[in-house]
Protein backbone atom coordinates (compact mmCIF):
# COMPACT_ATOMS: atom_id res chain seq x y z
CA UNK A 1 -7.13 -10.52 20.77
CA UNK A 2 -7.04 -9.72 17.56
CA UNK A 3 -8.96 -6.46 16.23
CA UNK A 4 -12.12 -6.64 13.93
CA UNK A 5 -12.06 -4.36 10.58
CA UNK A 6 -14.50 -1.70 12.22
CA UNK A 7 -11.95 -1.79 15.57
CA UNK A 8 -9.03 -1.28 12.93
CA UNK A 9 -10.56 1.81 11.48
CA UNK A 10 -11.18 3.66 15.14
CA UNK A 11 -8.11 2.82 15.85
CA UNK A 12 -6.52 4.55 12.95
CA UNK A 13 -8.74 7.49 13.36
CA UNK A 14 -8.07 7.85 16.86
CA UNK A 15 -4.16 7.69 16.37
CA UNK A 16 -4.49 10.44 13.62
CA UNK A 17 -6.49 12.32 15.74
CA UNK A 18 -4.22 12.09 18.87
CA UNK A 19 -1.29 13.07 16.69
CA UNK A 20 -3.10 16.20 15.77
CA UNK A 21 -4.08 17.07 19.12
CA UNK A 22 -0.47 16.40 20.22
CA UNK A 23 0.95 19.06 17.34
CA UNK A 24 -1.83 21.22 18.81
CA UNK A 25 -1.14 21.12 22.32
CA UNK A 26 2.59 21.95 21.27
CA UNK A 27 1.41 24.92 19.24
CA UNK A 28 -0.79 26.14 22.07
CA UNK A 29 1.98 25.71 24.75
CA UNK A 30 4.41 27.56 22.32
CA UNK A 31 2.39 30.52 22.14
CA UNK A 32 1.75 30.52 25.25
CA UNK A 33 5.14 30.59 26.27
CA UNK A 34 5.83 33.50 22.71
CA UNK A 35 2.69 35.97 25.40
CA UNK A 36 4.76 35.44 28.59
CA UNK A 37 7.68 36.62 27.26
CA UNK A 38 5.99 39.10 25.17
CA UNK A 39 3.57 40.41 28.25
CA UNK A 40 6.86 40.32 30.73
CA UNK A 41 8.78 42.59 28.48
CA UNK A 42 5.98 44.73 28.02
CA UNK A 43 4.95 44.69 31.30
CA UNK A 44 7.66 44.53 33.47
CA UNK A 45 11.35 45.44 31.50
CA UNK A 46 9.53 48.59 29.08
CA UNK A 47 7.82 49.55 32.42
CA UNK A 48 11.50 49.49 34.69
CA UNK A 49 13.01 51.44 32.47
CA UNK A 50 10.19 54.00 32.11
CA UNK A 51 10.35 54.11 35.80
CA UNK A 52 14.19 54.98 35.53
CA UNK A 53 13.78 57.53 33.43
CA UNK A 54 11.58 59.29 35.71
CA UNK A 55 13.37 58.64 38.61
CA UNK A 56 16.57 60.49 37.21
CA UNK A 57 14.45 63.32 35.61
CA UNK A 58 12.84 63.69 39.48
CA UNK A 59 16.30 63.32 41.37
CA UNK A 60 17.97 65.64 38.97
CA UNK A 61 14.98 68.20 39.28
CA UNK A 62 15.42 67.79 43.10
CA UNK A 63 19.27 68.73 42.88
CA UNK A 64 18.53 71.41 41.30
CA UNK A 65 15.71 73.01 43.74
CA UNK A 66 18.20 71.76 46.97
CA UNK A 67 20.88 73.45 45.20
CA UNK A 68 19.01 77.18 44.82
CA UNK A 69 17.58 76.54 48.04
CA UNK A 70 20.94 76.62 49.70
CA UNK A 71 21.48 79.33 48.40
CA UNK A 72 18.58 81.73 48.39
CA UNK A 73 16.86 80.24 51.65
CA UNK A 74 13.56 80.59 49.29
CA UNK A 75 10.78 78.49 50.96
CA UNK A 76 8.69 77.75 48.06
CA UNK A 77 12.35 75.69 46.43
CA UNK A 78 11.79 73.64 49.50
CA UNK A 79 8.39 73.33 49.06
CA UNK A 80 9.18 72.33 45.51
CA UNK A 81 12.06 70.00 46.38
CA UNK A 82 9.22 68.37 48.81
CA UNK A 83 6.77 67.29 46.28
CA UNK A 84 9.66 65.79 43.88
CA UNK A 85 10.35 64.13 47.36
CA UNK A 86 7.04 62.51 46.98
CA UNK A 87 6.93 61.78 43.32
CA UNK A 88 10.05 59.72 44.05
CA UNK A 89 8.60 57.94 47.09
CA UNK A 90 5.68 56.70 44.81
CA UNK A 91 7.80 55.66 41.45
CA UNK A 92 10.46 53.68 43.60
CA UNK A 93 7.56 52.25 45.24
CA UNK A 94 5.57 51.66 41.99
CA UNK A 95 8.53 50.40 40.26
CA UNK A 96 9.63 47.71 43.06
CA UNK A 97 6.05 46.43 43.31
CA UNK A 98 7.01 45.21 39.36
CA UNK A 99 10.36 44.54 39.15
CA UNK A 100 12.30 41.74 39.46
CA UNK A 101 14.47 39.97 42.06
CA UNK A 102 17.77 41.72 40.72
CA UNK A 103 15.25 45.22 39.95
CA UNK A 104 13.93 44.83 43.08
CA UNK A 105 18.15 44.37 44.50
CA UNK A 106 19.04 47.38 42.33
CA UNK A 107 16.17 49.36 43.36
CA UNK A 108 16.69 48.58 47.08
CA UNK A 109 19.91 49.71 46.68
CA UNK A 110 18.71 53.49 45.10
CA UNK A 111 16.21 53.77 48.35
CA UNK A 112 19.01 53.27 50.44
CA UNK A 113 20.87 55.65 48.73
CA UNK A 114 18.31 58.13 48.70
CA UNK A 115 17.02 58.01 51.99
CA UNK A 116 21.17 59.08 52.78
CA UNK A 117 20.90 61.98 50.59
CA UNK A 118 17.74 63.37 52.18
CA UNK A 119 19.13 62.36 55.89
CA UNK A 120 22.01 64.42 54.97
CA UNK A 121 20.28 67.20 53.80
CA UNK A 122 17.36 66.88 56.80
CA UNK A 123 20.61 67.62 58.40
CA UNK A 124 21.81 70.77 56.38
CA UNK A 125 18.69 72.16 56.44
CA UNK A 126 18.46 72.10 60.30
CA UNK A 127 21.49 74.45 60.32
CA UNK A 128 20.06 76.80 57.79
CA UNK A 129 16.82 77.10 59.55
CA UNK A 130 18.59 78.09 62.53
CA UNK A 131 21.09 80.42 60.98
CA UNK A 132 23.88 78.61 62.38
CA UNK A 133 27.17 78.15 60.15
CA UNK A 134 27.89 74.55 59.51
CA UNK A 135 30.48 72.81 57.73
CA UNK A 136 28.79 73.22 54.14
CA UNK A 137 31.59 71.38 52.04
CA UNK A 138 31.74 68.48 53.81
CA UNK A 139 27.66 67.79 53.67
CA UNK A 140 27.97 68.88 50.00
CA UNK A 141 30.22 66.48 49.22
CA UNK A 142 27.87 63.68 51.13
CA UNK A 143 25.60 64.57 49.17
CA UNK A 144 27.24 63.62 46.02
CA UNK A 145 28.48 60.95 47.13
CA UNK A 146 24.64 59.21 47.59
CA UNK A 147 23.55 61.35 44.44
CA UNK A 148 26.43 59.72 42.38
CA UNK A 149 25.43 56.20 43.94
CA UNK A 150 21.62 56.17 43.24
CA UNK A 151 22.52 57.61 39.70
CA UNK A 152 25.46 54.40 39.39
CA UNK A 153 22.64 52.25 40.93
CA UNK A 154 20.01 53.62 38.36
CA UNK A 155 22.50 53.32 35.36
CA UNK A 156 22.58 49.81 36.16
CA UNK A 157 18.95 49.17 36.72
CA UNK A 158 18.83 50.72 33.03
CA UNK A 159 21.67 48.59 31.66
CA UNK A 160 20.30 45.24 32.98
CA UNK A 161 16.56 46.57 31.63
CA UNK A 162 18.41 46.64 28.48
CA UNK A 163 20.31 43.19 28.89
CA UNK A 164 17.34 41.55 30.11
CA UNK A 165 14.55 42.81 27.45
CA UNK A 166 17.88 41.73 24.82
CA UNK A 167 18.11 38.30 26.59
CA UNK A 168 14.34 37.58 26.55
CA UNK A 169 13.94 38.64 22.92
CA UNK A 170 16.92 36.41 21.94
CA UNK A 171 15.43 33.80 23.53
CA UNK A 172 11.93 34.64 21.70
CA UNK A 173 13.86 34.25 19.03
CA UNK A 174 15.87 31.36 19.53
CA UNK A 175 12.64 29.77 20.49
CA UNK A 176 10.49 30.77 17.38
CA UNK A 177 13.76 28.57 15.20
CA UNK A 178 13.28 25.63 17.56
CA UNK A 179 9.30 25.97 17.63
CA UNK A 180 9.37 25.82 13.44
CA UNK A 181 11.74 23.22 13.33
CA UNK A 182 10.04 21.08 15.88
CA UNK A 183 6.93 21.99 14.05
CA UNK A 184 8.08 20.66 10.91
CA UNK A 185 9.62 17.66 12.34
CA UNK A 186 6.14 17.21 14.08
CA UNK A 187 3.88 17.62 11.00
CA UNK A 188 6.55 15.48 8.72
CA UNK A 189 6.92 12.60 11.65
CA UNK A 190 2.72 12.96 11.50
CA UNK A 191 2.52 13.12 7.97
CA UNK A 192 4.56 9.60 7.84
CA UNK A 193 3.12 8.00 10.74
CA UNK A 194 -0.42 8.74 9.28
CA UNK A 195 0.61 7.82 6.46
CA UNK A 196 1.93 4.13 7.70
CA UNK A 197 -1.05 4.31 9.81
CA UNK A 198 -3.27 4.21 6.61
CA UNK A 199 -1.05 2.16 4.54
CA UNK A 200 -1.15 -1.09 7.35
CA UNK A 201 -5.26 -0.47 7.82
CA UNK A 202 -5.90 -0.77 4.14
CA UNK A 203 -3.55 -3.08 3.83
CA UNK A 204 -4.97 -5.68 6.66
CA UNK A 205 -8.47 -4.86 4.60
CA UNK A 206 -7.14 -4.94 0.93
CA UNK A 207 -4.72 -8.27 1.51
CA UNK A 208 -7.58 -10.46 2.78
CA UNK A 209 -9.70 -9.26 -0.13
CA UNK A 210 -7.26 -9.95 -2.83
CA UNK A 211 -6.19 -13.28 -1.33
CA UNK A 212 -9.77 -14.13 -1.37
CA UNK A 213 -9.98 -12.41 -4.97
CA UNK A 214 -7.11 -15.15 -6.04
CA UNK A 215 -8.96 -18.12 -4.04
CA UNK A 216 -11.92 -17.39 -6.09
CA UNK A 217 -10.22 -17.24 -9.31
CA UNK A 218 -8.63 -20.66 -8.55
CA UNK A 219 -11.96 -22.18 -7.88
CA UNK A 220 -13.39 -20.89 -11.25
CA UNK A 221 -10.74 -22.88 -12.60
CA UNK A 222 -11.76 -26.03 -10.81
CA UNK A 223 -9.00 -25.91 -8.21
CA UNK A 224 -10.74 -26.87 -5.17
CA UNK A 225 -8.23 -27.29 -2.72
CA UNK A 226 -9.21 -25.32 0.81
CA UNK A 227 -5.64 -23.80 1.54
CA UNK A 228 -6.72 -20.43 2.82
CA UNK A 229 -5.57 -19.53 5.33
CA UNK A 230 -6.52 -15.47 6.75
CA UNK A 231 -6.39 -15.07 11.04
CA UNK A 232 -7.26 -11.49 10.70
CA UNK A 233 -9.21 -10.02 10.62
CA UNK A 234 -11.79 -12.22 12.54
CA UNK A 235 -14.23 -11.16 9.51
CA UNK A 236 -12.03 -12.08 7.03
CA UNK A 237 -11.31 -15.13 9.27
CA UNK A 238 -15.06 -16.15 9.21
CA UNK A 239 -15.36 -15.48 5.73
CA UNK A 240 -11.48 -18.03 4.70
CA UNK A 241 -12.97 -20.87 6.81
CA UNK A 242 -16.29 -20.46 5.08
CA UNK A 243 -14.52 -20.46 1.60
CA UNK A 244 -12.42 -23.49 2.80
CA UNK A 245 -15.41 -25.11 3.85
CA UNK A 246 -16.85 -24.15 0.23
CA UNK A 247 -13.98 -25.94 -1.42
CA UNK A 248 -14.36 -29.35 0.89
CA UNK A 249 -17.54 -29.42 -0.47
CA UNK A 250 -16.75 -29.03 -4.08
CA UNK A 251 -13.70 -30.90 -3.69
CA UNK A 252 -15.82 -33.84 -2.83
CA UNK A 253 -18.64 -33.19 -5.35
CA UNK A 254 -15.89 -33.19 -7.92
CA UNK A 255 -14.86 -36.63 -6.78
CA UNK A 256 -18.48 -37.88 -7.03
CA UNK A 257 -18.82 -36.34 -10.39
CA UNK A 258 -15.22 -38.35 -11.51
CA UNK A 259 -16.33 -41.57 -9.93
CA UNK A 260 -19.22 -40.99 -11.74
CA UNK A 261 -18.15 -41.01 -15.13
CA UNK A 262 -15.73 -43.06 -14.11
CA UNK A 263 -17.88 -45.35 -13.63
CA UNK A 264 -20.47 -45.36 -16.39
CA UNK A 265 -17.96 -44.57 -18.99
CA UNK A 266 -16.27 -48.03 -17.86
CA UNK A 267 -20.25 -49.34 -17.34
CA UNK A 268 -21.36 -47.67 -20.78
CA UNK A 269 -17.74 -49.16 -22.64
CA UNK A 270 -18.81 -52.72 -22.91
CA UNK A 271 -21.82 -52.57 -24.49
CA UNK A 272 -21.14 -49.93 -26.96
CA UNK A 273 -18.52 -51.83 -28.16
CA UNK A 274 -20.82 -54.68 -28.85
CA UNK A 275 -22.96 -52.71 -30.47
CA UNK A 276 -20.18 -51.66 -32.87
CA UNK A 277 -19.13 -54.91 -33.31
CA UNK A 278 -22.52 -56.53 -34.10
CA UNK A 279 -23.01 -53.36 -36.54
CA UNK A 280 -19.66 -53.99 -38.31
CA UNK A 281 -21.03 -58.23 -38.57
CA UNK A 282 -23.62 -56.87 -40.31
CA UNK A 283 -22.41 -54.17 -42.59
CA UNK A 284 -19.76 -57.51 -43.66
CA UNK A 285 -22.83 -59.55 -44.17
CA UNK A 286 -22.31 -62.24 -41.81
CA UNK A 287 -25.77 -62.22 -40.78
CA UNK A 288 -26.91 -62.66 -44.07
CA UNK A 289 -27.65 -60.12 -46.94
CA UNK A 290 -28.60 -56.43 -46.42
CA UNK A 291 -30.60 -53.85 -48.68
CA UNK A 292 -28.53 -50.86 -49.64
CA UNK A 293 -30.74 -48.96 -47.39
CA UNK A 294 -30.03 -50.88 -44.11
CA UNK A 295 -26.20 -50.51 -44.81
CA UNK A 296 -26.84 -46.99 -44.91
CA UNK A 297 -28.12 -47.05 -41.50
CA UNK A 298 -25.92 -49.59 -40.14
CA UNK A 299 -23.05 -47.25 -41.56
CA UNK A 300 -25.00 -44.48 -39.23
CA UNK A 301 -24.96 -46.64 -36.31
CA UNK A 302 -21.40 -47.44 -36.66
CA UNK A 303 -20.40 -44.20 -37.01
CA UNK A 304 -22.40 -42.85 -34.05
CA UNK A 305 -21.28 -46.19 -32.15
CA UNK A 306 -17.60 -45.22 -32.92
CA UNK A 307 -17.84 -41.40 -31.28
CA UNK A 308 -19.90 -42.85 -28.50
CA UNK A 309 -16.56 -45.14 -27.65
CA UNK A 310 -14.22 -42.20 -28.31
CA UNK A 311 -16.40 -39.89 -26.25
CA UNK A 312 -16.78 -42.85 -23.45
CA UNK A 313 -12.83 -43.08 -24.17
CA UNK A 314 -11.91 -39.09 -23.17
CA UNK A 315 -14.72 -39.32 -20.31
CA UNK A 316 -12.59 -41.79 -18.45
CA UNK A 317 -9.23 -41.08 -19.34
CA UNK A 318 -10.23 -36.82 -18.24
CA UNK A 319 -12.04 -38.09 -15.09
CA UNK A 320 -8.60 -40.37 -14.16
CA UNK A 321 -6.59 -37.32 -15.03
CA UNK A 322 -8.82 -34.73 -12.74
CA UNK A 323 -8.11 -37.76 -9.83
CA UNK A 324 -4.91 -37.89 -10.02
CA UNK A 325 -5.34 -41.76 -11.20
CA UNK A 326 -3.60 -41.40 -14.53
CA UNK A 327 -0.39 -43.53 -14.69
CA UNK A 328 2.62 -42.06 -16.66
CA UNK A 329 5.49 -43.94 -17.75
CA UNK A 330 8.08 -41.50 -18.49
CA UNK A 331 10.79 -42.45 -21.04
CA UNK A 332 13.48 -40.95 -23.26
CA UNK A 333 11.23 -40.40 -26.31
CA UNK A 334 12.20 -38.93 -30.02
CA UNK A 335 9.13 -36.91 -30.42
CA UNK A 336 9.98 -37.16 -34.41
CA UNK A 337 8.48 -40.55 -35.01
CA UNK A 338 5.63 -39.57 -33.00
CA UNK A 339 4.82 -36.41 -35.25
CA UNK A 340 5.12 -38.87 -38.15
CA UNK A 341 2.92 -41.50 -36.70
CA UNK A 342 -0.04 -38.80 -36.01
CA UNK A 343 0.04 -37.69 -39.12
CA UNK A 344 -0.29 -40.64 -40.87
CA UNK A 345 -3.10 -41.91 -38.84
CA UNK A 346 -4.60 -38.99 -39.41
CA UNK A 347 -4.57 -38.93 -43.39
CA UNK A 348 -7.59 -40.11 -44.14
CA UNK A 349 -9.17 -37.41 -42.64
CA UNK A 350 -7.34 -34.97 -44.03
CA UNK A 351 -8.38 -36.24 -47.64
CA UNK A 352 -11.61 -36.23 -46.93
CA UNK A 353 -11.32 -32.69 -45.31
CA UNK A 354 -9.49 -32.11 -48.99
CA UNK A 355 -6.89 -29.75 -46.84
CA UNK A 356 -3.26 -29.63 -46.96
CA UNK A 357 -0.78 -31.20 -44.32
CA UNK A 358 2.81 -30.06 -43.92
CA UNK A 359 5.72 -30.64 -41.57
CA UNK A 360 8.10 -28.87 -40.37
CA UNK A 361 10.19 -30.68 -37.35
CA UNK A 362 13.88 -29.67 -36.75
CA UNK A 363 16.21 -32.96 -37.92
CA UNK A 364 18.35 -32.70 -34.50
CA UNK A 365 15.35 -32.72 -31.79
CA UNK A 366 16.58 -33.59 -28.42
CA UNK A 367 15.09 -36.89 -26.77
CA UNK A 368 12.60 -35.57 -23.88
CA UNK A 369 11.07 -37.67 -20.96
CA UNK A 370 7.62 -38.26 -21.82
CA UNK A 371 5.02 -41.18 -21.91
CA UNK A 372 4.68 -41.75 -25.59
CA UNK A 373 0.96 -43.15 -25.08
CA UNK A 374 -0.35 -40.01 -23.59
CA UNK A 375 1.40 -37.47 -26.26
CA UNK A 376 0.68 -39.22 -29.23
CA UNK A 377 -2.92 -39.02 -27.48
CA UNK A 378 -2.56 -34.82 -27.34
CA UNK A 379 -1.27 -34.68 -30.28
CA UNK A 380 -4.11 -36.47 -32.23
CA UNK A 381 -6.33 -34.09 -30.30
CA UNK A 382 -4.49 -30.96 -31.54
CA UNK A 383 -3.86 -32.43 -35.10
CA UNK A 384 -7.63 -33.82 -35.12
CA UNK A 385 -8.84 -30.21 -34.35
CA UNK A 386 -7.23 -28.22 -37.00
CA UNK A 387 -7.93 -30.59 -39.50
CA UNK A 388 -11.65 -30.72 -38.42
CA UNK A 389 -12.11 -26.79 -38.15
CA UNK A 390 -9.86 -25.69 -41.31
CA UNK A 391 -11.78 -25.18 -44.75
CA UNK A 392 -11.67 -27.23 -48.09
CA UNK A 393 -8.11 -26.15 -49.62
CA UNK A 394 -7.05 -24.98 -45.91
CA UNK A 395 -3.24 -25.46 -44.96
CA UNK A 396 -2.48 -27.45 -41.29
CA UNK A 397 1.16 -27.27 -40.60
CA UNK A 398 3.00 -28.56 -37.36
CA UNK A 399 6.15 -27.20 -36.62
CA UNK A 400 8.71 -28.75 -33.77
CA UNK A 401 11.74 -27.03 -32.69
CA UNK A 402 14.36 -26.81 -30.21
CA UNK A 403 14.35 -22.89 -28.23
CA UNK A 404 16.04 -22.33 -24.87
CA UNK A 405 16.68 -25.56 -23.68
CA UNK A 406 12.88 -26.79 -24.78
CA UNK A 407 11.19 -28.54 -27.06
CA UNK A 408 8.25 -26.27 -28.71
CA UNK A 409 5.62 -28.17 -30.77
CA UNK A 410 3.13 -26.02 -32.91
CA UNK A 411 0.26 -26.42 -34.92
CA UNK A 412 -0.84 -24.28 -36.99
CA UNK A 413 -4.34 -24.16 -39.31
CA UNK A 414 -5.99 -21.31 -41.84
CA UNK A 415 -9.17 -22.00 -40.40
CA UNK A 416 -12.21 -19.43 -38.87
CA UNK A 417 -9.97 -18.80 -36.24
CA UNK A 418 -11.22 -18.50 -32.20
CA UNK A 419 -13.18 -15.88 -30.76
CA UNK A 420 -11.01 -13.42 -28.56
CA UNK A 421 -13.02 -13.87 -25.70
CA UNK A 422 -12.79 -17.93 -25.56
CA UNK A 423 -9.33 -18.06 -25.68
CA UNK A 424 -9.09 -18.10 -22.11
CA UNK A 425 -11.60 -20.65 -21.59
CA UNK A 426 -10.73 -22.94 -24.58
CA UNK A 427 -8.31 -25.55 -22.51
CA UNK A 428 -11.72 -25.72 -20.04
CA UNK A 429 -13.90 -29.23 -20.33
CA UNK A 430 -17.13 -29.48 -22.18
CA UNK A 431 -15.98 -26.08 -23.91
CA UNK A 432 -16.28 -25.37 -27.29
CA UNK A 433 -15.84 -21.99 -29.39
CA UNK A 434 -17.64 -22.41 -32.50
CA UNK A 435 -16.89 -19.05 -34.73
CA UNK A 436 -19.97 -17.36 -35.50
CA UNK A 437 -21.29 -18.24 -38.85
CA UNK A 438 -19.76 -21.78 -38.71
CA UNK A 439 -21.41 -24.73 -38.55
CA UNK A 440 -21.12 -26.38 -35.48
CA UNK A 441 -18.84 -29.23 -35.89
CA UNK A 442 -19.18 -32.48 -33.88
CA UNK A 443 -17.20 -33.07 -30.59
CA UNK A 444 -16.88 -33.72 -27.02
CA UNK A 445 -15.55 -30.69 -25.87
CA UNK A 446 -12.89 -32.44 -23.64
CA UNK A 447 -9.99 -32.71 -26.40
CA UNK A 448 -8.27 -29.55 -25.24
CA UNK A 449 -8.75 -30.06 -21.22
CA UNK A 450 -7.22 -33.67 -22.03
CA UNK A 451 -4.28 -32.39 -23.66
CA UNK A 452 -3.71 -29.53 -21.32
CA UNK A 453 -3.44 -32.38 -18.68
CA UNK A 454 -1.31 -34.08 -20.32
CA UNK A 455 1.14 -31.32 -20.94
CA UNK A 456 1.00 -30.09 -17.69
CA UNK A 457 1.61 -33.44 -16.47
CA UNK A 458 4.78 -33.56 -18.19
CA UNK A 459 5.86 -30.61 -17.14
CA UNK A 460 5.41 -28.26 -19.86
CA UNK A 461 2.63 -25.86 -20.72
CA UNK A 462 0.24 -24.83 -23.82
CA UNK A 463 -1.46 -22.35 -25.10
CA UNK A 464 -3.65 -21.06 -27.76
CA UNK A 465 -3.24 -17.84 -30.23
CA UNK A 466 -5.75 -16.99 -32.68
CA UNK A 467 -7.17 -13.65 -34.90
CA UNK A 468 -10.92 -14.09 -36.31
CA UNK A 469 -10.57 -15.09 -40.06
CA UNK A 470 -6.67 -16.02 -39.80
CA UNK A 471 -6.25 -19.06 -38.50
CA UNK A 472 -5.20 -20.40 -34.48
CA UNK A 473 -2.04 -21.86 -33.38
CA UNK A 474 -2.20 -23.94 -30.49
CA UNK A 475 1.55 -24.62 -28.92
CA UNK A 476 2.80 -26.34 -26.00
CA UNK A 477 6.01 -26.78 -24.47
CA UNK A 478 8.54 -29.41 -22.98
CA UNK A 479 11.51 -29.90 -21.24
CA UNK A 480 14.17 -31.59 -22.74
């Protein structure tokens, strides 16, 4: 199933905003793990040592009150050595209700220790109380000996506190390097994938458009032929079927519109040419004498008869061109004689233009496959032009020469020149640029399309430069 533009664009948006809400959950789950460590270090490690401390500061203060009490037999040191008694109780327990399984093993190992040192001195104190003598070295060294092992015990409690807060800040480290590298890998992988994200939207959106932009520029130049082809989006699906079916239709209404003056330009032929005939009979006098004034008009008549045929002419030839009707009879040709041959058919009109006519063709053209027919028909078109739009005591030159393997044929006039924004349009049918402040001159406005068919039909190509006030060149090109 493929997706429509609007499904396309949710899409996108939705990937974007699942990648931010994945860089966000991985920022949240960071920092969460950053106040766990932070909170267990504060909370438990800081708070294992404090306890510690205070247990050696209370143990040490109870040494010290056993101690005089052993001596002086002073009830209030006992008293005193009672309530450090206590204090210790409720640390150890305070301390092992926080600490960890190898605090708590550490710790467990102090109580054990401790509750030796006060069974030991339960025991001492049973003889003093009584009065009795009692072997005093041998409980004093007990006595050290659990003293010394809660205060080894302690020492390590103190030493893994230290390890363990070092450990857990190493690894808050560690993981802060990891986090910002991950992070940047995470925006940079984001910032490319939302990136490609965008780029393959707008480009599913802009292709269609500017393959449709291109289909719509070949139409305007009479191209017809319904070759789109677009399968997504549907929309843009829709709219290439539509346009194909567009270009059926004036694919076939072009035909009609051939056929048409196909066939009235065949249908309007045979008359016309009677009519010029009968007109030239009487402008001879074979049907008797004439008045000055009806050979004036039968002069009128011819003329008008004569560009009715050559109009008639171009009409079918274009229309047998645009249907791909046109026969070619391709031959090694010297396009030198066929220069020649133009321009002297041409002469007259160039006298009576009263405009010069010059040549330039390279002596050592190479032959080139061509139907002679059909370019000695383009280049009366192109020759018949310049003449017809340069001035009284204008210059026409054509120019033929031999550049990169091609034949390039030029001609060149000092006329009004072509507006900039018909050059474009000047190969198209029924176009003409008249410069402004010209006079229009007389013509079917199908020379140029003819010879661009031609040309193109040969295999070459043509084209038209021009300034306003200096002149045009119109040049094609063919392979040799």
């Amino acid at each position: 199933m493929r997706l429509t533009l609007f499904s396309r664009l949710i899409a996108g948006h939705l990937a974007l905003c699942l990648l931010v809400l994945a860089a966000s959950a991985y920022a949240y789950i960071q920092l969460r793990r950053f106040n766990d460590v932070t909170r267990s270090v504060l909370e438990v490690d800081n708070l294992i040592l404090d306890y510690e401390q205070k247990l050696s500061d209370i143990l040490l203060s109870q040494i010290r009150y056993e101690k005089k009490f052993v001596i002086t037999k002073d009830n209030s040191l006992y008293e005193q050595f009672l309530l450090f008694k206590s204090d210790f109780d409720q640390y150890l327990d305070q301390a092992l209700r926080v600490a960890d399984s190898r605090s708590k093993e550490l710790l467990s190992s102090v109580r054990g220790h401790y509750q030796t040192y006060q069974e030991t001195f339960g025991s001492e104190m049973k003889y003093l109380a009584a009065g009795q003598s009692y072997p005093q070295s041998r409980y004093t060294k007990e006595k050290e000996v659990a003293v010394n092992a809660i205060f080894r015990e302690l020492e390590r409690l103190r030493t893994y506190g230290h390890m363990n807060t070092y450990s857990k800040i190493k690894g808050l480290s560690e993981a802060a390097t990891d986090a910002g590298q991950v992070a940047l890998i995470i925006t940079v992988g984001s910032l490319i994938l939302g990136l490609a994200i965008s780029f393959v939207i707008t480009r599913t959106m802009t292709r269609p458009v500017s393959l449709l932009k291109s289909k719509t520029r070949e139409i305007a130049r009479g191209d017809f032929t319904d070759d789109l082809k677009l399968s997504s989006p549907p929309e843009m699906a829709e709219l290439a079927s539509a346009f194909n079916f567009m270009c059926g239709k004036l694919k076939e209404l072009d035909r009609m519109k051939s056929e048409f003056f196909s066939t009235m330009s065949h249908d309007l032929r045979t008359p016309l040419t009677s009519i010029k005939e009968g007109t030239g009979l009487l402008l001879d006098g074979n049907a008797g004498p004439t008045t000055e004034k009806q050979r004036k008009v039968l002069a009128i008549l011819a003329e008008e008869s004569g560009r009715l045929i050559h109009l008639v002419n171009s009409l079918l030839d274009l229309s047998k061109m645009e249907a791909g009707m046109m026969v070619y009879r391709f031959e090694p040709t010297n396009l030198t004689p066929l220069i020649q041959r133009v321009m002297t058919e041409i002469m007259p009109l160039v006298e009576a233009q009263r405009v010069s006519l010059e040549a330039k063709i390279h002596p050592n053209l190479p032959l080139i496959k061509a139907d002679s027919e059909r370019l000695l028909q383009a280049l009366r078109n192109l020759l018949g032009n310049a003449v017809k739009f340069t001035p009284p005591g204008g210059q026409v030159t054509i120019s033929a020469d031999q550049r990169d393997g091609k034949v390039e044929v030029s001609v060149l006039d000092t006329g009004p020149g072509i507006p900039p924004e018909h050059l474009s349009s000047i190969f198209e049918k029924y176009h003409q640029a008249s410069p402004r402040g010209l006079q229009a001159i007389k013509g079917t406005g199908l020379g140029l399309a003819i010879v661009k068919h031609i040309i193109t039909s040969h295999g070459g190509k043509v084209w038209a430069e021009s300034q306003p006030s200096k002149g045009s060149t119109f040049t094609f090109v063919l392979p040799s």
